[in-house]
Each structure stands twice: as C-alpha cells, then as structure tokens.
Protein backbone atom coordinates (compact mmCIF):
# COMPACT_ATOMS: atom_id res chain seq x y z
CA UNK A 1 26.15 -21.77 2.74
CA UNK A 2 25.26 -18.63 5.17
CA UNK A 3 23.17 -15.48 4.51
CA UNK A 4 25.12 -13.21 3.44
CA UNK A 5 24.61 -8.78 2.66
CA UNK A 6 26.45 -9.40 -0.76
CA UNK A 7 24.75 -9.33 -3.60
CA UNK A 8 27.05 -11.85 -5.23
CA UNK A 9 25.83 -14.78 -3.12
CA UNK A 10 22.09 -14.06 -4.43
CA UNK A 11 23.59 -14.67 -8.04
CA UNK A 12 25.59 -17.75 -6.82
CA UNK A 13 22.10 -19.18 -5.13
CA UNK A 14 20.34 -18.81 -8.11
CA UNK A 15 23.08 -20.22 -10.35
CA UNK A 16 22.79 -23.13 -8.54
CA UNK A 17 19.08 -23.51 -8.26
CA UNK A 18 19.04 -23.87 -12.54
CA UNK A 19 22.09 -26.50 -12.46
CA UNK A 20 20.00 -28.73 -14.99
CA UNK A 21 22.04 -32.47 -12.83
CA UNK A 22 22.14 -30.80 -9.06
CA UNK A 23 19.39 -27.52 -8.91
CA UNK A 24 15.83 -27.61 -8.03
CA UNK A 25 13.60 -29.45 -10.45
CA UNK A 26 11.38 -26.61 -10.21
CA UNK A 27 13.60 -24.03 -10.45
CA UNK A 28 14.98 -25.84 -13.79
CA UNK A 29 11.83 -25.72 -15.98
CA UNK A 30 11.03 -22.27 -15.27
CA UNK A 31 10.76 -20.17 -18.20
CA UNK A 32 10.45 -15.93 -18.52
CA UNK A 33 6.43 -16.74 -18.93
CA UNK A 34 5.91 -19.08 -15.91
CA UNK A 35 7.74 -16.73 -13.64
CA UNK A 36 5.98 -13.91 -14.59
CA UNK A 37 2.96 -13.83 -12.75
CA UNK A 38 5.32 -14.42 -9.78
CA UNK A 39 7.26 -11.09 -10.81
CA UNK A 40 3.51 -9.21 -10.67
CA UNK A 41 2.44 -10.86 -7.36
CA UNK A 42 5.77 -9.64 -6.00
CA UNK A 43 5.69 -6.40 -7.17
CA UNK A 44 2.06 -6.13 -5.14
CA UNK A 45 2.94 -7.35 -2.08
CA UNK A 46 5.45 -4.73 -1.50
CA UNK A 47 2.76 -2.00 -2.53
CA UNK A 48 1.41 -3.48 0.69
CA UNK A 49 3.71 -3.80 3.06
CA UNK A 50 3.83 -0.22 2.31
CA UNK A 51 0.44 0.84 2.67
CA UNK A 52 0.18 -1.34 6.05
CA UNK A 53 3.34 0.33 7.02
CA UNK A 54 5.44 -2.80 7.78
CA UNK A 55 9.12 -2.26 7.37
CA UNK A 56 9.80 -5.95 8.47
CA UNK A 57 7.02 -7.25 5.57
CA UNK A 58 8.75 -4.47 3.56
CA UNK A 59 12.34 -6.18 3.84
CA UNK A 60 11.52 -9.13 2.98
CA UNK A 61 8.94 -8.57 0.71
CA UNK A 62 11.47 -6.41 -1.65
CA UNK A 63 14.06 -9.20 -1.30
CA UNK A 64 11.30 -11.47 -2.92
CA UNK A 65 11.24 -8.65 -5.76
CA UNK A 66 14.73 -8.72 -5.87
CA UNK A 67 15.03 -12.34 -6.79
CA UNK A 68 12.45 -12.18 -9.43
CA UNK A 69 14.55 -9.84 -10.87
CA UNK A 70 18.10 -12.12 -10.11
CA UNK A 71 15.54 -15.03 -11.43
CA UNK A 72 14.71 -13.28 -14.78
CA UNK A 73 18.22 -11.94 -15.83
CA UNK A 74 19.54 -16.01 -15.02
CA UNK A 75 17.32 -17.19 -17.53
CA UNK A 76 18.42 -14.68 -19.84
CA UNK A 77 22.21 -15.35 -19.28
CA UNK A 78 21.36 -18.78 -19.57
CA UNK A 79 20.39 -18.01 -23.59
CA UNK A 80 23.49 -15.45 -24.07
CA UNK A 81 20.65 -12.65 -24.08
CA UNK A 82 22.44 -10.71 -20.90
CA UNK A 83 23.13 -10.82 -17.86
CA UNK A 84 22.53 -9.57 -14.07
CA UNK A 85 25.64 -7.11 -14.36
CA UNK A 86 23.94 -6.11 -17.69
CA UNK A 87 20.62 -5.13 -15.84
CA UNK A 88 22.56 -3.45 -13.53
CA UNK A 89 24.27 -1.07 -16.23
CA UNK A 90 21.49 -0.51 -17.84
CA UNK A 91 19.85 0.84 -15.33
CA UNK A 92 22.68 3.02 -13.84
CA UNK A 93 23.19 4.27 -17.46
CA UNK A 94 19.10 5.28 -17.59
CA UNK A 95 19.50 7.02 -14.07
CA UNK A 96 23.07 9.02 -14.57
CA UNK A 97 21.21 9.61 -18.14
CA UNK A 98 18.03 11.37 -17.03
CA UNK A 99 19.57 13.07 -14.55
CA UNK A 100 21.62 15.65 -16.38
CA UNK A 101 20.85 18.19 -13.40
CA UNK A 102 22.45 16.25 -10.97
CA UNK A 103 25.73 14.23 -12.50
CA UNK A 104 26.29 16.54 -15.20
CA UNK A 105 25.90 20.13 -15.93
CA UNK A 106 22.30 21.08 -16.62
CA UNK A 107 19.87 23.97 -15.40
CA UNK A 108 16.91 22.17 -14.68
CA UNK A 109 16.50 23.35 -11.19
CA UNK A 110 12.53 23.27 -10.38
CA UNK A 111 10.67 19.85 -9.97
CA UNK A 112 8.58 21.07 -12.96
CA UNK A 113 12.13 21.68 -15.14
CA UNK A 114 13.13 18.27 -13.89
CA UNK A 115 9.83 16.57 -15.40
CA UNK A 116 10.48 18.23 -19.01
CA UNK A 117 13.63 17.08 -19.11
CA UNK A 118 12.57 13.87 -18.23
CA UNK A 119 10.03 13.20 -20.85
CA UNK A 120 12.13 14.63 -23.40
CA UNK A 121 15.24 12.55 -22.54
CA UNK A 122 12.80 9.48 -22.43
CA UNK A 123 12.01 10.16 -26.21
CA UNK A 124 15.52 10.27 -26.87
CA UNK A 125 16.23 7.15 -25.60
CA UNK A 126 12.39 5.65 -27.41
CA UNK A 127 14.21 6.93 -30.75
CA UNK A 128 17.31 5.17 -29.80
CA UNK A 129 15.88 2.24 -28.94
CA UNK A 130 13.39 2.06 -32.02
CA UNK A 131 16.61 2.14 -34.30
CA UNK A 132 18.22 -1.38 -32.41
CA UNK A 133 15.15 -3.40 -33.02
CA UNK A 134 15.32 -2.00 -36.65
CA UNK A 135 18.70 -3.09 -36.86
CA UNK A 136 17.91 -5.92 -35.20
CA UNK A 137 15.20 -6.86 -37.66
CA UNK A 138 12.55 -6.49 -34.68
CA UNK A 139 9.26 -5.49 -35.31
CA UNK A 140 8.10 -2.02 -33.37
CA UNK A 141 7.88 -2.81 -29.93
CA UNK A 142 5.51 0.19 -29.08
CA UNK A 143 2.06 1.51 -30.87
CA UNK A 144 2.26 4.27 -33.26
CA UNK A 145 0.27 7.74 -32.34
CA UNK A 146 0.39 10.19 -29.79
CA UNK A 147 -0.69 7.13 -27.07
CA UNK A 148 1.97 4.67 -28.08
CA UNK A 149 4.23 5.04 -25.38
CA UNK A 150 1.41 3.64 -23.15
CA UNK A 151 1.99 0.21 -22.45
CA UNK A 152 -0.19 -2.50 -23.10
CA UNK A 153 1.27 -4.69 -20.42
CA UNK A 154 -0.07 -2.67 -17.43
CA UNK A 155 -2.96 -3.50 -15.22
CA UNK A 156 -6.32 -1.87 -16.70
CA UNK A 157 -6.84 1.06 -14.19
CA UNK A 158 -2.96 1.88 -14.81
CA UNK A 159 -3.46 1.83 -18.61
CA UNK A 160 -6.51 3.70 -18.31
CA UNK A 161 -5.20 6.33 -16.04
CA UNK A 162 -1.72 6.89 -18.59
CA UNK A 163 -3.91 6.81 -21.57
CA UNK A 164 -5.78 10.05 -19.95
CA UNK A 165 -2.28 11.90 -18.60
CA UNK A 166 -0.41 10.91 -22.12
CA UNK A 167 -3.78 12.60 -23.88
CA UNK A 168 -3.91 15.72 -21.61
CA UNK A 169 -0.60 16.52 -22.69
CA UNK A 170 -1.86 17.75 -25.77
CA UNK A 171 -5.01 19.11 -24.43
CA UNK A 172 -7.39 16.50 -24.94
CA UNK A 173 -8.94 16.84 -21.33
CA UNK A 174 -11.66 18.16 -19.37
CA UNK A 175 -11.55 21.61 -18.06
CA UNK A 176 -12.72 21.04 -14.70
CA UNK A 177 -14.25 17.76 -11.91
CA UNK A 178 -17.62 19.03 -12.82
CA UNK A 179 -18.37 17.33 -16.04
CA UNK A 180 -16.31 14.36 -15.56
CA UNK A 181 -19.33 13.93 -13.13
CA UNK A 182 -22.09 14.41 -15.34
CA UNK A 183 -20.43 12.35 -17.53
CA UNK A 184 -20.06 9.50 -15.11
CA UNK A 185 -23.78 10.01 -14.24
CA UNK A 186 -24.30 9.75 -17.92
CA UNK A 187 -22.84 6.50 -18.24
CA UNK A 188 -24.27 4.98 -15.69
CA UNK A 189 -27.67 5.78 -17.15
CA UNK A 190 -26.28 4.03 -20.42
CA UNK A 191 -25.13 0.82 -18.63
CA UNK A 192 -28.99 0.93 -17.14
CA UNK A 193 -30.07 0.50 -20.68
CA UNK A 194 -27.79 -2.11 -21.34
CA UNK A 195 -28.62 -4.22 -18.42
CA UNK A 196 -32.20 -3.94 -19.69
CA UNK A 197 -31.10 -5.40 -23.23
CA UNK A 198 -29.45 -8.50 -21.79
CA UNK A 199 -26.94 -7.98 -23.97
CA UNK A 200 -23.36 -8.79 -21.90
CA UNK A 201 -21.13 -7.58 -24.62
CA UNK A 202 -22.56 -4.24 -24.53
CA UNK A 203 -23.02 -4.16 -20.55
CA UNK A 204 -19.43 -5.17 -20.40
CA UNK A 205 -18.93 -2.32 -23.36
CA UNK A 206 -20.39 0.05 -20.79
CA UNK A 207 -18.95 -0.88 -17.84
CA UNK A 208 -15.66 -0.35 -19.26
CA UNK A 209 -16.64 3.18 -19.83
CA UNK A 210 -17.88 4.37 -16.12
CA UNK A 211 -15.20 2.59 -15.02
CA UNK A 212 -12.90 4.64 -17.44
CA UNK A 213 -14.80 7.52 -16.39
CA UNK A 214 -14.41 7.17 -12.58
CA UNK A 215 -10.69 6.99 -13.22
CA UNK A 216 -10.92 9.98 -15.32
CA UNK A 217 -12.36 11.94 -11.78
CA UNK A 218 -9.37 10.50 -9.80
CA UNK A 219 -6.93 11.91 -11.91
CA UNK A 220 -8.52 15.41 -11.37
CA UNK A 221 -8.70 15.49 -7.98
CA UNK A 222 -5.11 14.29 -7.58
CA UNK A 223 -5.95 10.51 -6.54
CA UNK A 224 -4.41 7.27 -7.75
CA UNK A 225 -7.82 5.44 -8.64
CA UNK A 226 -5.85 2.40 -8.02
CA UNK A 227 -4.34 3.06 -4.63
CA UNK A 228 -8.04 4.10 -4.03
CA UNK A 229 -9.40 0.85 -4.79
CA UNK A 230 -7.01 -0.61 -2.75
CA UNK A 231 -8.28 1.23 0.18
CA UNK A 232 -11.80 0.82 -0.12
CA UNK A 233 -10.70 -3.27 -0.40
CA UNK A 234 -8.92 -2.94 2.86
CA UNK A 235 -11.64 -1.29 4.12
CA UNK A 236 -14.04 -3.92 2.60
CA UNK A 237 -12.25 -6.64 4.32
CA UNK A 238 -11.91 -5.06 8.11
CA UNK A 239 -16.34 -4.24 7.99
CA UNK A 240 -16.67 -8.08 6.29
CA UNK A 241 -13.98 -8.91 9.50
CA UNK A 242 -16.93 -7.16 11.87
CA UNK A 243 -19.54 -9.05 10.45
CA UNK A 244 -17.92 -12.45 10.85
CA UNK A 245 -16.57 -11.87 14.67
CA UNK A 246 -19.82 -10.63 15.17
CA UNK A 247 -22.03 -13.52 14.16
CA UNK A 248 -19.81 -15.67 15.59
CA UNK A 249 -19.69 -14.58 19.02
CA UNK A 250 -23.63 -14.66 18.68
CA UNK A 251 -23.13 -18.68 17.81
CA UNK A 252 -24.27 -17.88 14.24
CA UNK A 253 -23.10 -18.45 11.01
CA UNK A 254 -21.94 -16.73 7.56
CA UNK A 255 -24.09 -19.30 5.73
CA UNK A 256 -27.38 -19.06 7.78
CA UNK A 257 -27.41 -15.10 8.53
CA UNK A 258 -30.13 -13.08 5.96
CA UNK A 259 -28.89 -10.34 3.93
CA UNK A 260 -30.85 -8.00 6.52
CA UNK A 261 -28.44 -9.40 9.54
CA UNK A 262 -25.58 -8.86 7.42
CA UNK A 263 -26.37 -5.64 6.59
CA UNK A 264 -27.02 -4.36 10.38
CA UNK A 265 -23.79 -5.32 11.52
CA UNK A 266 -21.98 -3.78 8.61
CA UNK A 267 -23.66 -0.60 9.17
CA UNK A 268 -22.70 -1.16 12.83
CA UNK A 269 -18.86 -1.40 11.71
CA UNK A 270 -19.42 1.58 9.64
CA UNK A 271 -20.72 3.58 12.86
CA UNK A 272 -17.55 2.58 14.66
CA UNK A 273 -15.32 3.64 12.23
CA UNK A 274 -17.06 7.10 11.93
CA UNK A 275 -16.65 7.06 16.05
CA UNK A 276 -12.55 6.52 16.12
CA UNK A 277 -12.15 9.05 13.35
C-alpha cells in the first residue's frame, strides 16, 4: 500500500486496522473513551506547532488530528451510529448553514452582522437539535439557564473564560480592567486566610476564584488567558533551559545547586532576554 493525497485511502487504512481476524490488536479494542485523551493530546499539539511556527510539525501534526477524527467516526460506523461521509455532511451542512451571507442571499455584511447571525443561527440549530434527543427519548444534552450552552467538557480556563463572555452578553460584567484588579487583589488576600486555616478544601475553594478572576482580566484586555499561560510555560521552560546548560558547563548539578544558585542564573536568563528584545 503507498501514501496516497486521497482521503479514501485514510478510511481504507483504518478499516483495516479494526479487522477484528487481520487488524492491529490495539487498534481492535479501542473504544470512543480510550481514544479520547488521544483526540485532546492531538488537538494540542497542533496549537503548537502553531505557536512555534512549524509548518512541517503543522502537517503532520493535523494529519494526526485528522485520524482521530477518521478513528472516531470508524468506531461509530462500526455500531450503525454513522459514518465518516456522515461527519463530513454534517459539517458542510453547519458551514453552508451559518453562512447565509455568503451561499445564500443575506445582508449581513460587517464582521459584527456576521457574529449576530451566527449566534442566532446556532440557537436555531440548539432548538433543533433539543427536539431529536426528545424524540429520541434522550435526556437534555446541555444545562438549562442563560449559561447552558457552555460546555462542561472544555478545559477549566476555556470554561471559565465562556462562562464570563456567555454572562456579559446580558450585562453581567465589569465596567472597566480596574476593578477586576482590586478584585483579584481581594482574593488573593482571601486565599491568605485560607492558607492560614489549613483547610485545603477552602484554599482549593479560593484558588479557584483568583484563578477565575485572573481570567476575568484577560478577557478585558483582549488576551486568551490560555494562550497566555502557554507562553509564560514556554518561557518557563527556555530560563529552566539556561539554568541547566549553565550549571552544567560549570560541572555542577540540578540536584546539588541551592535555591540561591538557581535563582542567579534565572535572573541572568531573564537579563538576556530583556537584552535581545
């Protein structure tokens, strides 16, 4: 079998990979559950191959997206749920759908016109989708409220950040940066108090609350408080780098430096950094 640009051969690879006699043994037993965290992992290593700006990393990296998706809508065939063509109409449907302004006639000619159109489209489709599971006999698949449209499934800082956007929709919001910061310094003072108690529920009650606060300031200022994080890591790891190659071309070690060593050279790979900018 050769590479091949169709997307047909992709389906045929994976068709064979789940033959229960002739496929991979691993491949077999894999169930929507075990793959998942695969599909998550995925979906993160293309966020960064992006932010390091690798178009090679990037290709491949949204190939092994791709056949989490081909993986996922196997399994499904598999139970007569649906199939890879399925996913595919689906989504074409959603796109030609939402996009009134472009495939069909519609005056929505501003980016701001686009976005209303959007969102009210979207609860078309949340009513219309609400009414299968019913007929179904499926239980809601989304929270009542104002906030229900919020998934549950995203990662924390995600949640948190479309739990404040969703709310500020209907004005629940703070009027300016300014006492988003008071109220960060505010809750910091109360997770003081609760490190004093010893109490780890309520520190962990508090921490949850700066950090829901310091979210709150990146969504004012117009920064993803995730793609944030993900920079200061990636700048965490290249001043950690410093302080290894450092010690190490001084014949000393991560285990036997003191905190005070450490520190030095980290401040020292902070100077640099101020010096190339």
């Amino acid at each position: 079998m050769q590479p091949s640009k169709d997307i047909q051969q992709l389906l045929d690879i994976m068709e064979a990979l789940r033959q229960p006699v002739t496929g991979c043994p691993w491949d077999i037993v894999q169930t929507f559950e075990t793959i998942k965290p695969y599909t998550l992992e995925e979906a993160y290593e293309v966020a960064d191959a992006i932010e390091r700006n690798d178009m090679d990393d990037l290709c491949d990296e949204l190939g092994d997206l791709l056949l989490q998706v081909v993986f996922h809508a196997r399994i499904a065939q598999e139970s007569g749920d649906f199939s890879f063509g399925d996913v595919v109409e689906a989504i074409t449907k959603k796109m030609i759908r939402r996009h009134p302004h472009v495939f069909a006639r519609s005056e929505a000619d501003t980016p701001e016109a686009v976005k209303l159109q959007w969102s009210e489209i979207k609860q078309v489709e949340k009513a219309e989708r609400l009414e299968r599971r019913a007929r179904r006999g499926l239980p809601d698949d989304a929270d009542k409220g104002h906030l229900g449209s919020v998934q549950r499934s995203f990662p924390a800082l995600v949640e948190a950040l479309k739990l404040q956007e969703r709310a500020a929709k209907v004005g629940f919001d703070w009027s300016s940066s300014e006492p988003i910061l008071d109220k960060i310094e505010e809750e910091i003072g109360e997770l003081r108090e609760a490190l004093k108690s010893n109490d780890r529920a309520k520190v962990a009650d508090e921490l949850g609350d700066l950090i829901f606060a310091v979210v709150n300031i990146g969504r004012h200022v117009g920064t993803d408080p995730e793609m944030a994080l993900r920079g200061t890591n990636t700048k965490f790891r290249r001043r950690f780098g410093h302080i290894e190659t450092e010690l190490e071309a001084s014949g000393e070690s991560l285990q036997e430096a003191t905190l005070e060593r450490m520190e030095g050279l980290w401040q020292a790979a902070k100077a640099i950094e101020r010096r190339l900018t």
